[in-house]
C-alpha atoms as a PDB file:
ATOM      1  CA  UNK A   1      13.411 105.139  42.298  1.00  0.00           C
ATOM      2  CA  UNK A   2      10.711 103.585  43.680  1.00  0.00           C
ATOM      3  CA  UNK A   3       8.174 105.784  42.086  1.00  0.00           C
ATOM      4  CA  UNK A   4       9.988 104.926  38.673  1.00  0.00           C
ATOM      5  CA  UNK A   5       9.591 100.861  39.696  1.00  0.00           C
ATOM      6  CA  UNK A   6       5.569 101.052  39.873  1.00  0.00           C
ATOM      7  CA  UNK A   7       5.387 103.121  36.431  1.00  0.00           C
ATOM      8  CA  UNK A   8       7.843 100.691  34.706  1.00  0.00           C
ATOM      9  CA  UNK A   9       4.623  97.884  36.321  1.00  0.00           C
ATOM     10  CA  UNK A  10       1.900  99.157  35.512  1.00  0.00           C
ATOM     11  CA  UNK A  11       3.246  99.884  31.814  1.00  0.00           C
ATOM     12  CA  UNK A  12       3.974  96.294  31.492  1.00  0.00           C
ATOM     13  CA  UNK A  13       0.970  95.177  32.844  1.00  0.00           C
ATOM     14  CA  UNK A  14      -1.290  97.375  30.202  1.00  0.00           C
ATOM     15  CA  UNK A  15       1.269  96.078  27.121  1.00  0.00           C
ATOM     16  CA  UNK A  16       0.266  92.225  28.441  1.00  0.00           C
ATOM     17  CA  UNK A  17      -3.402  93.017  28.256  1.00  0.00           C
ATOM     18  CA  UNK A  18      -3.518  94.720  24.921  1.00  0.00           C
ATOM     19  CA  UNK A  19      -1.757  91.616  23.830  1.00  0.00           C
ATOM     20  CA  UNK A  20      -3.649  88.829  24.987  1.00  0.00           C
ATOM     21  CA  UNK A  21      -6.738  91.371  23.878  1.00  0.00           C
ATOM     22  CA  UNK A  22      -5.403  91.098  20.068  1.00  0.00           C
ATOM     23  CA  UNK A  23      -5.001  87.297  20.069  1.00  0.00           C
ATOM     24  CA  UNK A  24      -7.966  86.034  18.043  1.00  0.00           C
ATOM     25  CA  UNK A  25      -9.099  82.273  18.634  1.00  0.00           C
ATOM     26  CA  UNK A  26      -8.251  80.080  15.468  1.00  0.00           C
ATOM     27  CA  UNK A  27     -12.402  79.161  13.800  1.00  0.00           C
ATOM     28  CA  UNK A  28     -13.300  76.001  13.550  1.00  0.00           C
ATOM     29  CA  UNK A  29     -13.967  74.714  10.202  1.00  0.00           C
ATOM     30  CA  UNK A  30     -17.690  74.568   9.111  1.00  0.00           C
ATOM     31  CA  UNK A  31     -18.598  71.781   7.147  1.00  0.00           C
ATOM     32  CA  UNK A  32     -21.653  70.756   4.929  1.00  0.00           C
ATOM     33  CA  UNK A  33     -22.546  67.381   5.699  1.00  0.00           C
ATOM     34  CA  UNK A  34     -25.565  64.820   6.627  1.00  0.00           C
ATOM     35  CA  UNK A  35     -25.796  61.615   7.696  1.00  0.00           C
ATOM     36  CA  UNK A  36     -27.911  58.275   6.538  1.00  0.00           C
ATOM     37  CA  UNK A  37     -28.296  57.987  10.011  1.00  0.00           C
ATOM     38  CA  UNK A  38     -28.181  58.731  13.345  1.00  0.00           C
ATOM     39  CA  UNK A  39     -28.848  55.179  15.366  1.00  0.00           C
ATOM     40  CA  UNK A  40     -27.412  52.151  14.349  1.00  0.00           C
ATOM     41  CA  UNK A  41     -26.440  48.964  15.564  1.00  0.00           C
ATOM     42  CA  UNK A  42     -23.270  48.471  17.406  1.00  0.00           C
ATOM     43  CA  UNK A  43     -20.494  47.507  14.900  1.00  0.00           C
ATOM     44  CA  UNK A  44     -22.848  48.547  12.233  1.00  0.00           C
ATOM     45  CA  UNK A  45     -21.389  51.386  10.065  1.00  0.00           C
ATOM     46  CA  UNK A  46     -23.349  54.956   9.355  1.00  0.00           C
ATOM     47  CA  UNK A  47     -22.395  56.888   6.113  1.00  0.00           C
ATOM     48  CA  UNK A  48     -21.408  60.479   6.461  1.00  0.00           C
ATOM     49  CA  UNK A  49     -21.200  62.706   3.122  1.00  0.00           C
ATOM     50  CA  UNK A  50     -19.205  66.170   3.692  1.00  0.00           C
ATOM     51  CA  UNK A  51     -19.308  68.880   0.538  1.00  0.00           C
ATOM     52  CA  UNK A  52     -16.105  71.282   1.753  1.00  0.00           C
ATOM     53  CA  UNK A  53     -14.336  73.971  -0.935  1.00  0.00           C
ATOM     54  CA  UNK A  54     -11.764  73.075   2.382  1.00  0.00           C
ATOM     55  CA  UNK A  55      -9.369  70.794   2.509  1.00  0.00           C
ATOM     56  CA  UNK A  56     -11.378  67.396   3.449  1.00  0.00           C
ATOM     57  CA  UNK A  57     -11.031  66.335   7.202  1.00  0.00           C
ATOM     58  CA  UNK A  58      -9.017  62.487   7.375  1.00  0.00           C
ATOM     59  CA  UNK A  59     -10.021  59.957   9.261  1.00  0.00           C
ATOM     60  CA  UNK A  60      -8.533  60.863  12.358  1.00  0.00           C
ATOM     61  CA  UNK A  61      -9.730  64.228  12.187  1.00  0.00           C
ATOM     62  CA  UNK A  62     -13.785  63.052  11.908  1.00  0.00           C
ATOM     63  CA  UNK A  63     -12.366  60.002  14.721  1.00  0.00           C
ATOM     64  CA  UNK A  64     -13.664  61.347  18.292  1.00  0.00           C
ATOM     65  CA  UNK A  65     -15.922  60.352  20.995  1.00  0.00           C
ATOM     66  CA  UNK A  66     -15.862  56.880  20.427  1.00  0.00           C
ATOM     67  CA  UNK A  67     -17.028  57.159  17.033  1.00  0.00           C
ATOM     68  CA  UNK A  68     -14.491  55.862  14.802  1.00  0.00           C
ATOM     69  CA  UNK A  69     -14.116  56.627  11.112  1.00  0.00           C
ATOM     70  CA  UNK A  70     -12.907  53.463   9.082  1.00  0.00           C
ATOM     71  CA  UNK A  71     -12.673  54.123   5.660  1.00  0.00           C
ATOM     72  CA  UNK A  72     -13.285  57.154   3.042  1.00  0.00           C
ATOM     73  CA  UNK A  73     -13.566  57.938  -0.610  1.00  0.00           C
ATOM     74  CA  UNK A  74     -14.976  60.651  -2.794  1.00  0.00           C
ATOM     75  CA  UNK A  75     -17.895  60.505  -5.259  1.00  0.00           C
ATOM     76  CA  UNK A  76     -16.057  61.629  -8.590  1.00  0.00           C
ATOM     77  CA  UNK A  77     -19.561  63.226  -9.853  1.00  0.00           C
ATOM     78  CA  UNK A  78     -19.628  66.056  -6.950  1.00  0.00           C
ATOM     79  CA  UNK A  79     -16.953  65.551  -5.562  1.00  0.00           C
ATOM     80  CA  UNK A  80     -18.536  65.094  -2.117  1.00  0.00           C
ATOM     81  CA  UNK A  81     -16.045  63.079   0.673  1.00  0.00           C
ATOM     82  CA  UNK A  82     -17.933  59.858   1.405  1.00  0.00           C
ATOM     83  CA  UNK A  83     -16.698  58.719   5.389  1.00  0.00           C
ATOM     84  CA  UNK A  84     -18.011  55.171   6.860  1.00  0.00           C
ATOM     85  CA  UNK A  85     -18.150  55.367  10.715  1.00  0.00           C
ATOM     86  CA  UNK A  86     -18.353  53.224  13.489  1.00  0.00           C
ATOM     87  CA  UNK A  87     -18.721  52.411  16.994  1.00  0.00           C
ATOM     88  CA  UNK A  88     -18.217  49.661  19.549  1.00  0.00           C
ATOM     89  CA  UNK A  89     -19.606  51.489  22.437  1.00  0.00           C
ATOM     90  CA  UNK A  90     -23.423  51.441  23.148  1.00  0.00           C
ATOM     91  CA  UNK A  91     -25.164  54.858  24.401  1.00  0.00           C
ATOM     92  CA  UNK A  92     -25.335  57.897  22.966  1.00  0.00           C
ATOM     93  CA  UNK A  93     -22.379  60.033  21.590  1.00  0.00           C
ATOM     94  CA  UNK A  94     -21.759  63.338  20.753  1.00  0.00           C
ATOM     95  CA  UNK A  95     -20.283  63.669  17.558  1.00  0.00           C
ATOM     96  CA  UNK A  96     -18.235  66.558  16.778  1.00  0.00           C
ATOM     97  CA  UNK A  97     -17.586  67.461  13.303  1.00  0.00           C
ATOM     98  CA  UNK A  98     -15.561  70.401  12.233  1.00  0.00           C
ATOM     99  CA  UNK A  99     -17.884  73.351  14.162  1.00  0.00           C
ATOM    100  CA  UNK A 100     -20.767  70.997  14.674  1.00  0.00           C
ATOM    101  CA  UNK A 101     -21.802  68.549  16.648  1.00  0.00           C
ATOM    102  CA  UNK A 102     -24.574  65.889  16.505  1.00  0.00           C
ATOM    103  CA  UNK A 103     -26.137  62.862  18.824  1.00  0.00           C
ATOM    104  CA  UNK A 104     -25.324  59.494  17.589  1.00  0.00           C
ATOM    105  CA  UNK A 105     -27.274  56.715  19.317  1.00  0.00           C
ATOM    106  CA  UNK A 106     -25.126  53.498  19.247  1.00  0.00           C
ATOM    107  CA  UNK A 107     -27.851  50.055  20.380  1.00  0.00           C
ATOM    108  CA  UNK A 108     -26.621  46.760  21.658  1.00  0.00           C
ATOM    109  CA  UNK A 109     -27.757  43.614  19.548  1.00  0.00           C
ATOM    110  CA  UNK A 110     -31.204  42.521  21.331  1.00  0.00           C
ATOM    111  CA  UNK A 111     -31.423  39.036  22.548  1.00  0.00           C
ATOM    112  CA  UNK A 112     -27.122  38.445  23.137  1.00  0.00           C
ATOM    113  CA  UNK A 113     -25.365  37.935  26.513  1.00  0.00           C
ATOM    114  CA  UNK A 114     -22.308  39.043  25.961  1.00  0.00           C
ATOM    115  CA  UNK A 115     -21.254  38.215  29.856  1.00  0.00           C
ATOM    116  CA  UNK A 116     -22.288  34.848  29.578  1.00  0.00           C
ATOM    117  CA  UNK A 117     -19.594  32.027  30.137  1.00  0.00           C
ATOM    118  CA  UNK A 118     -21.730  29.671  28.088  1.00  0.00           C
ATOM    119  CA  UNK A 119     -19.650  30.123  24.801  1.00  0.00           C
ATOM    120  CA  UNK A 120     -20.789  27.276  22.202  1.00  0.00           C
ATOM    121  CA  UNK A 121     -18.242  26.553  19.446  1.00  0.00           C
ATOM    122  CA  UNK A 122     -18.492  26.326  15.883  1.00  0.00           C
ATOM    123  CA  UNK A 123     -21.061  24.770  14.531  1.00  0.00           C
ATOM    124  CA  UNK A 124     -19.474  21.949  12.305  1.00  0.00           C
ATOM    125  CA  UNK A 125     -19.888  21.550   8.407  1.00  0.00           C
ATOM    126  CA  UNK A 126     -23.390  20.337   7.405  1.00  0.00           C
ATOM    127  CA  UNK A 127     -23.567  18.079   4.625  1.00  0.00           C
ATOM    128  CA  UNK A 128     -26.143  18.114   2.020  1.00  0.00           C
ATOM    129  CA  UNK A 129     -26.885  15.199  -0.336  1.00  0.00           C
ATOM    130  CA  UNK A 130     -25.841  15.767  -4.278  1.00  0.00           C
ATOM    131  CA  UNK A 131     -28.869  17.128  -6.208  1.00  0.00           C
ATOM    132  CA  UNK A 132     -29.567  15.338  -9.420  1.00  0.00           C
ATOM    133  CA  UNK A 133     -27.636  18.554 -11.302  1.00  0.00           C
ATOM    134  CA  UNK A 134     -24.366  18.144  -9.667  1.00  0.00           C
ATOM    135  CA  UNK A 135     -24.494  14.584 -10.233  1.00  0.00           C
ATOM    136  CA  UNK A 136     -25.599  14.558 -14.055  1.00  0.00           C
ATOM    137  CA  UNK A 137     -22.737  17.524 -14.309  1.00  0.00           C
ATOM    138  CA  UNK A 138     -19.875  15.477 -13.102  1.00  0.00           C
ATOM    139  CA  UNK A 139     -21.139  12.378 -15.242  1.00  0.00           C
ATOM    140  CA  UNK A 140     -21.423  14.847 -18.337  1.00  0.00           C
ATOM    141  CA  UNK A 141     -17.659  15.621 -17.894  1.00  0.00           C
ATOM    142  CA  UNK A 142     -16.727  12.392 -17.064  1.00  0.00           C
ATOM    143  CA  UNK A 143     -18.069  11.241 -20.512  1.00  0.00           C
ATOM    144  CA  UNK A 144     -16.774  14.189 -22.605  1.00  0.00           C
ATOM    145  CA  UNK A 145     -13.250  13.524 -21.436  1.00  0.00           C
ATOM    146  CA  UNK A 146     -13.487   9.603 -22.232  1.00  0.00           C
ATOM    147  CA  UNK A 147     -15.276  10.744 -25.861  1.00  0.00           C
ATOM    148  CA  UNK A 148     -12.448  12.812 -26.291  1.00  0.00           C
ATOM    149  CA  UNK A 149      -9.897  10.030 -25.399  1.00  0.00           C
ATOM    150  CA  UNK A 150     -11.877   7.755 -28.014  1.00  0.00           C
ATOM    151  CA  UNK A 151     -11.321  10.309 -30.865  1.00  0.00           C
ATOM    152  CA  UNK A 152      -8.044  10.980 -29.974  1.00  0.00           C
ATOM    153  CA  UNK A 153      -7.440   6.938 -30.436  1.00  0.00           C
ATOM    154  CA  UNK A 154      -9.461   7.050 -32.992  1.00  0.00           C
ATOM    155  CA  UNK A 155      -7.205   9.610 -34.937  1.00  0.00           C
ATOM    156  CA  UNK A 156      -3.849   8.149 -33.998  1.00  0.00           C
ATOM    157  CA  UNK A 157      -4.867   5.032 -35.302  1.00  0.00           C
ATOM    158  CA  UNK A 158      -6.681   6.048 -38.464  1.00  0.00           C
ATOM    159  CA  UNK A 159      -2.948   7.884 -39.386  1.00  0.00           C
ATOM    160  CA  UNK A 160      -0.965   4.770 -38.483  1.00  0.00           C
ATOM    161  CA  UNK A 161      -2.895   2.633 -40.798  1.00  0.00           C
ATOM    162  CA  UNK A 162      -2.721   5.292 -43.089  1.00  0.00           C
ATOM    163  CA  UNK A 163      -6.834   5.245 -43.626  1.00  0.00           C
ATOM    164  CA  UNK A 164      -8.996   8.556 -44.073  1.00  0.00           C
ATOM    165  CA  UNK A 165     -10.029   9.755 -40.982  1.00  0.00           C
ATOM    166  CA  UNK A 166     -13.557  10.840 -42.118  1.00  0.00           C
ATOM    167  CA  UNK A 167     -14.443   7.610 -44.714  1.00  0.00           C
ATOM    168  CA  UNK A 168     -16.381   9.406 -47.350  1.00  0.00           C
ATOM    169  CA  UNK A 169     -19.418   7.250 -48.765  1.00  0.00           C
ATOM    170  CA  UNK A 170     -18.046   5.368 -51.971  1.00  0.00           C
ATOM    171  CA  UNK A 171     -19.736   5.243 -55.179  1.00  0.00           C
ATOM    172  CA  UNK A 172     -21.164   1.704 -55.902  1.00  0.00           C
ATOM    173  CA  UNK A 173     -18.720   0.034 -58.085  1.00  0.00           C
ATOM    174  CA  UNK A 174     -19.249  -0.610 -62.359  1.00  0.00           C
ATOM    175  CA  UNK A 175     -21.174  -4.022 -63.087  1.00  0.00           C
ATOM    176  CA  UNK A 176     -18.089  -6.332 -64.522  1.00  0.00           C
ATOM    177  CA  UNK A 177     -19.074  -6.283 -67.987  1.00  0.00           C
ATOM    178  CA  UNK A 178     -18.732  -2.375 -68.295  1.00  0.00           C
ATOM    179  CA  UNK A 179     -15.537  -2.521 -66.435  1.00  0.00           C
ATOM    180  CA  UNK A 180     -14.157  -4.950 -69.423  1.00  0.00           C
ATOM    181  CA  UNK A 181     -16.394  -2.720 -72.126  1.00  0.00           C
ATOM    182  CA  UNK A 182     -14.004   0.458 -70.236  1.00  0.00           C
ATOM    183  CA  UNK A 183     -10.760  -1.885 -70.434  1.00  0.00           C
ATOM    184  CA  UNK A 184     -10.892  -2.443 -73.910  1.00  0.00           C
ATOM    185  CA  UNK A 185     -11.668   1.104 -75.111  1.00  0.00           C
ATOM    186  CA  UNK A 186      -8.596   1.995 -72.430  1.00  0.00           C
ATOM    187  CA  UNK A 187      -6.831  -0.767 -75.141  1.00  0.00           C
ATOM    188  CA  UNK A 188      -7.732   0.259 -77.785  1.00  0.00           C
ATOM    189  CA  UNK A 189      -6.613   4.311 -77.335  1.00  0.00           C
ATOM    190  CA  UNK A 190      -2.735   3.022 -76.347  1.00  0.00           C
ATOM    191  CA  UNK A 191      -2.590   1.836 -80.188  1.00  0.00           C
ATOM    192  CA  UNK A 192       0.271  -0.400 -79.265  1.00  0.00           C
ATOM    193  CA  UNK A 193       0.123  -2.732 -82.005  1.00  0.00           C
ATOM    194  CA  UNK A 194       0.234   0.543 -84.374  1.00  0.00           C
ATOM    195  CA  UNK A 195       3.401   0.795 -82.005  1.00  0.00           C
ATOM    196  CA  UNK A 196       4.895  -2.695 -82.576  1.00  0.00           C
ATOM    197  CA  UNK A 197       4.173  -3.951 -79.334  1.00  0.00           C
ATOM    198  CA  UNK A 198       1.628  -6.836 -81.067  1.00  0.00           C
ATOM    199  CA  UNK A 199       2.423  -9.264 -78.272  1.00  0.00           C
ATOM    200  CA  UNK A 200       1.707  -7.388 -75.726  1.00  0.00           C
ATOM    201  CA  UNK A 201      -1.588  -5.674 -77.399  1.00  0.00           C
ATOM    202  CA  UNK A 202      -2.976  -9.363 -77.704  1.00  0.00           C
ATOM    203  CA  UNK A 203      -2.072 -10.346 -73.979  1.00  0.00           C
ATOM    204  CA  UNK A 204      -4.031  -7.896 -72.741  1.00  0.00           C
ATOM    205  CA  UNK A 205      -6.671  -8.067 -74.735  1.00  0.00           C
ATOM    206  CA  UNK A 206      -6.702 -12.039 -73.758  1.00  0.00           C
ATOM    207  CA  UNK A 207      -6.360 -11.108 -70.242  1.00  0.00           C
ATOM    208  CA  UNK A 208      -9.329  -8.588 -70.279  1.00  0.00           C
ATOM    209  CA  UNK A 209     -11.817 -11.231 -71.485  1.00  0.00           C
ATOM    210  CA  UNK A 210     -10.182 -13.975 -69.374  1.00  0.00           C
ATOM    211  CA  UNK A 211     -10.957 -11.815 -66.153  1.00  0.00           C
ATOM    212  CA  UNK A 212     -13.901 -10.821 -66.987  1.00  0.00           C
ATOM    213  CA  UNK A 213     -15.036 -14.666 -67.345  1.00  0.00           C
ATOM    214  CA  UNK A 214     -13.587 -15.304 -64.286  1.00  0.00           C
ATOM    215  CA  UNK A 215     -15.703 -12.665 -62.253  1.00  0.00           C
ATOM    216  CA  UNK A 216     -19.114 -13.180 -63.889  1.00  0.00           C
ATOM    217  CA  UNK A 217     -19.205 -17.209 -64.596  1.00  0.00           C
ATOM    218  CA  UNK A 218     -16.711 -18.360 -62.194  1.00  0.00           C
ATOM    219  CA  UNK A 219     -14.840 -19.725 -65.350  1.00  0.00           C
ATOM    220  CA  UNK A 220     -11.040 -19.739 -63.783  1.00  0.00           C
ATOM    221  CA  UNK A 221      -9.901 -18.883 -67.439  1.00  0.00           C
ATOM    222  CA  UNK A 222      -6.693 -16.846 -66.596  1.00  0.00           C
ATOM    223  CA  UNK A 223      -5.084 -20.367 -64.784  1.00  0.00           C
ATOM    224  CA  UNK A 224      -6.051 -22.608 -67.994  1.00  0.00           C
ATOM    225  CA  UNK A 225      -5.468 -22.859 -71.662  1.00  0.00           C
ATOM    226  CA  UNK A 226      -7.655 -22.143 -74.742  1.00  0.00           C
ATOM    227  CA  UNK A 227      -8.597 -25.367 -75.178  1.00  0.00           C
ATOM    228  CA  UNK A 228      -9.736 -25.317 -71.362  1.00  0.00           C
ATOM    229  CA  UNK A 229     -10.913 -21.997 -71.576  1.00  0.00           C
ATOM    230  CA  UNK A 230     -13.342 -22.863 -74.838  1.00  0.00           C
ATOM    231  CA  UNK A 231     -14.205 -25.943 -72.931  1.00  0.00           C
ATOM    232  CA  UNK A 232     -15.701 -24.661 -69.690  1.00  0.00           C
ATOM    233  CA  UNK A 233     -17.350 -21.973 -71.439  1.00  0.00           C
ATOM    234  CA  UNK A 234     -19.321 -24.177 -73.280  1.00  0.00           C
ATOM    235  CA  UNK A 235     -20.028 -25.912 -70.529  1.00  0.00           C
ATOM    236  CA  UNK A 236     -21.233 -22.613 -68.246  1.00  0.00           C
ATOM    237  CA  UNK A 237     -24.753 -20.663 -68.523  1.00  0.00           C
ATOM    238  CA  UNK A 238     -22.881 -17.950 -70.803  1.00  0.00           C
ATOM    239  CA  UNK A 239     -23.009 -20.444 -73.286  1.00  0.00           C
ATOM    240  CA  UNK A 240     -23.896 -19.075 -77.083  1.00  0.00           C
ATOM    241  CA  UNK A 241     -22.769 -20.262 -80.697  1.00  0.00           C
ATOM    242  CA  UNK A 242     -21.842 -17.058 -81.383  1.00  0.00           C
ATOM    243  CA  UNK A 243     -19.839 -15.860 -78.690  1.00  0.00           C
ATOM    244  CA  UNK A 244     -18.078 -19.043 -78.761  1.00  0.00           C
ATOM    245  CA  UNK A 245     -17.320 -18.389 -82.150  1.00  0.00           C
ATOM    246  CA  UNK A 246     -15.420 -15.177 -81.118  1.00  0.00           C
ATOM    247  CA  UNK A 247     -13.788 -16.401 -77.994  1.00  0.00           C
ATOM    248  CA  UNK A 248     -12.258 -18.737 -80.084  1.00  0.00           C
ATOM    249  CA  UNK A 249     -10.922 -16.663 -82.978  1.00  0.00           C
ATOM    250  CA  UNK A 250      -9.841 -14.361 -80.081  1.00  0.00           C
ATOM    251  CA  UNK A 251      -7.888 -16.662 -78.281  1.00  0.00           C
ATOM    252  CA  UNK A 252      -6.579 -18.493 -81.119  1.00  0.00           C
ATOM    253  CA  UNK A 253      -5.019 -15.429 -82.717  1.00  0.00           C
ATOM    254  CA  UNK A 254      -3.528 -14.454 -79.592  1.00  0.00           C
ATOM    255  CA  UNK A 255      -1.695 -17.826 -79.212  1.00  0.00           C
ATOM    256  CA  UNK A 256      -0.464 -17.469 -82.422  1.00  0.00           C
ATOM    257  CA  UNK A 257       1.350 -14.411 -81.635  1.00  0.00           C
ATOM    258  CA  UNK A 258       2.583 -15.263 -78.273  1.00  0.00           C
ATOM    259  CA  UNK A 259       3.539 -18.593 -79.358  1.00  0.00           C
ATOM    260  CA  UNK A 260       3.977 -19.090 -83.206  1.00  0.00           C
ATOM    261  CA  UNK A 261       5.478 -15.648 -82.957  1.00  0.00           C
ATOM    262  CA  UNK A 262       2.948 -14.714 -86.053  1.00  0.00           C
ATOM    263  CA  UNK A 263       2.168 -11.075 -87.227  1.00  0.00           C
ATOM    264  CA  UNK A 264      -1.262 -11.407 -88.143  1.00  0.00           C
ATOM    265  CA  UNK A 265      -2.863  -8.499 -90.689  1.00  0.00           C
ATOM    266  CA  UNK A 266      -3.565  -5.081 -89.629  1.00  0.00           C
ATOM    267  CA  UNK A 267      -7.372  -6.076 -89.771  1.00  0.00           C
ATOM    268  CA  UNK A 268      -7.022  -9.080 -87.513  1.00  0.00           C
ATOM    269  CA  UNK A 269      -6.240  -6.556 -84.770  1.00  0.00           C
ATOM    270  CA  UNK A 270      -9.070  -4.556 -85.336  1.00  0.00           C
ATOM    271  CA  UNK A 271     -11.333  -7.403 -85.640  1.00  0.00           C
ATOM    272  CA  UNK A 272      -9.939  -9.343 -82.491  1.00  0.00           C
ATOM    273  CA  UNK A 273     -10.951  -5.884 -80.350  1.00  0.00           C
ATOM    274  CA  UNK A 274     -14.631  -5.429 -81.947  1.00  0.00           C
ATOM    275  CA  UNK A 275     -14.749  -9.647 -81.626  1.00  0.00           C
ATOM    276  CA  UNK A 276     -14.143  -9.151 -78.298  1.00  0.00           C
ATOM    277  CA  UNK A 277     -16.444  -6.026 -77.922  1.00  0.00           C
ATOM    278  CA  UNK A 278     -19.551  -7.925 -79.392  1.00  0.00           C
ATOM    279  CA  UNK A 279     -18.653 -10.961 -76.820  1.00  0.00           C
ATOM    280  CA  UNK A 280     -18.909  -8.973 -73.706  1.00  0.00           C
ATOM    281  CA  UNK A 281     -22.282  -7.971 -74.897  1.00  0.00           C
ATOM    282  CA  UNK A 282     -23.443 -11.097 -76.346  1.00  0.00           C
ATOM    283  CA  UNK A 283     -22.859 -12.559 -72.475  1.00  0.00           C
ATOM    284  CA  UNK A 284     -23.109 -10.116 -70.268  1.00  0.00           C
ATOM    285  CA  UNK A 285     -26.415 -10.572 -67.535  1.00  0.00           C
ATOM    286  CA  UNK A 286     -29.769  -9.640 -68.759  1.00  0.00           C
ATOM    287  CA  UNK A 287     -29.423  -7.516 -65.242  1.00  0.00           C
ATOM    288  CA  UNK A 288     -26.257  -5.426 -66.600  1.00  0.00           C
ATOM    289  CA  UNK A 289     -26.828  -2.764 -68.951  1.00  0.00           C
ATOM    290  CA  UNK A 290     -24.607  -2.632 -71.713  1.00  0.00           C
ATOM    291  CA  UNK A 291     -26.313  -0.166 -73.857  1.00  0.00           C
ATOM    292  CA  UNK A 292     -24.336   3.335 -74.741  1.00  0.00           C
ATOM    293  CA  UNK A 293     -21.525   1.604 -72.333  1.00  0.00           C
ATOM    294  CA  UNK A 294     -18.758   4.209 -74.262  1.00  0.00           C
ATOM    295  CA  UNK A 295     -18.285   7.512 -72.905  1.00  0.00           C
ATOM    296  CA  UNK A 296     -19.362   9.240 -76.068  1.00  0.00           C
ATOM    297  CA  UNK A 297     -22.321   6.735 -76.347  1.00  0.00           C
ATOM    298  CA  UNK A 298     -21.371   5.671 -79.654  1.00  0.00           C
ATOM    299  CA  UNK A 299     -19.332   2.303 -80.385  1.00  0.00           C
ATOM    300  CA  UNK A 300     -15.174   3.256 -79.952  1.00  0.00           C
ATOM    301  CA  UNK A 301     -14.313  -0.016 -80.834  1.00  0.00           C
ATOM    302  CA  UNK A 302     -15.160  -0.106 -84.688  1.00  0.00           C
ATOM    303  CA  UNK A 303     -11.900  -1.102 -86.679  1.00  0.00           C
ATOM    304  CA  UNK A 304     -10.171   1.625 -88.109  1.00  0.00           C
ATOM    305  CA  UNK A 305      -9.234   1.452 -91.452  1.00  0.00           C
ATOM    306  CA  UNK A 306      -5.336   1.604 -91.051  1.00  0.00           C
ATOM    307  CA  UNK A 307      -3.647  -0.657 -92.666  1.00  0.00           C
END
């Protein structure tokens, strides 16, 4: 029994040696990397570039030795993993990645106590004095806003006095006597005493030359009568025998209708219009053009030869 004991050993102690003989120790990965650098400030960060067909290592896996990894990405071009390390630890470290291992050298900041109890605060804020841009900038805004508050007055008050906002240049206005010249060819084309409406054909054919006399002499001829009328024009500058002549026959005939209720002739019309044609002429300023004063540059106001 005893004999069969130390077999039954010895046969389990060869099975436990073949078996820890066939255990094969798992590789460590092998990477293909390099760094930007192997000494760097403390806190500073070092850039470490890996190209693996592997699966990449994370940040905790490339964390050891007091080197610490912080952040990662990968360059889309090769596809290389991209690792920023640190350390807070001055000396020299060996850094183990994957298989590999390499000497970092970690160096304090020259020139800082970091033991010393003399701790200054925060420096406060300095103030500068405005340049002569920032100043001429904040005035430039300042007056845009208040030009655009002016135009925006401007406007609204243009539209409630219902003006043009832009006020286009206006031609200079007609001397008077080719305003009265434009009058009675306006007249004369209504044909209203070829209508029946004599009365009213004479009245403003009065009233044209009454205006007229008013504007250019100052003779207030539309507030008097004909006798009046005749009166201070022979009195004014205007003065001629001629147009006197006509004025009266003009303003004669007229009262005649309005007041005697008389139909003169057909021809009295006509010749009341070119009467009072050839008197607008006859007077008008040597400064006042009243050549080719028609439209079609000939005479409009020739009697026509209905009866």
């Amino acid at each position: 029994m005893k004999r069969y004991f130390i077999a039954i050993l010895f046969l389990l102690t060869g099975l436990a040696a073949q078996a820890q003989d066939s255990i094969v120790p798992t590789p460590q990965p092998q990477y293909k990397f390099k760094l930007d650098s192997t000494s760097f400030l403390i806190g500073d960060q070092a850039e470490l570039v890996i190209q693996s067909n592997a699966v990449p290592p994370s940040l905790e896996d490339l964390s050891n030795n007091d080197i610490i990894a912080v952040r990662q990405w990968i360059d889309s071009v090769d596809g290389s993993l991209h690792t920023a390390i640190t350390s807070f630890e001055e000396g020299e470290h060996w850094y183990h990645i994957g298989a590999d291992s390499i000497l970092l050298t970690v160096r304090d900041v020259v020139g800082v106590d970091t033991t010393s109890s003399n701790i200054k605060d925060i420096a406060g804020i300095l103030r500068q004095p405005y340049t002569f841009g920032e100043i001429a900038k904040v005035v430039g805004i300042i007056l845009g806003i208040l030009a655009l508050i002016a135009a925006a007055v401007f406007v609204f008050l243009r539209i409630k006095n219902h003006k043009p906002i832009i006020a286009l240049p206006q031609e200079p206005p007609l001397p008077p006597d080719t305003r009265a010249l434009n009058a009675l060819e306006s007249l004369r084309q209504q044909q209203l005493w070829q209508q029946g409406k004599v009365k009213e054909y004479h009245t403003q054919l009065t009233d044209i030359l009454r205006n007229y006399l008013e504007e250019t002499y100052g003779i207030q001829s539309t507030e008097m009568t004909t006798d009046q009328t005749l009166e201070a024009f022979r009195s004014s500058i205007a003065f001629k025998e001629d147009a006197y002549a006509q004025l009266r026959q003009i303003l004669q005939t007229a009262d005649m209708v309005k007041f005697a209720k008389s139909e003169p002739l057909p021809y009295q019309h006509d010749l009341s219009m070119s009467q009072a044609v050839d008197f607008v002429k006859t007077i008008a300023p040597k400064t006042a053009s009243t050549e080719d004063s028609s439209p079609s540059g000939t005479d409009p106001l020739k009697p026509t030869q209905e009866q």
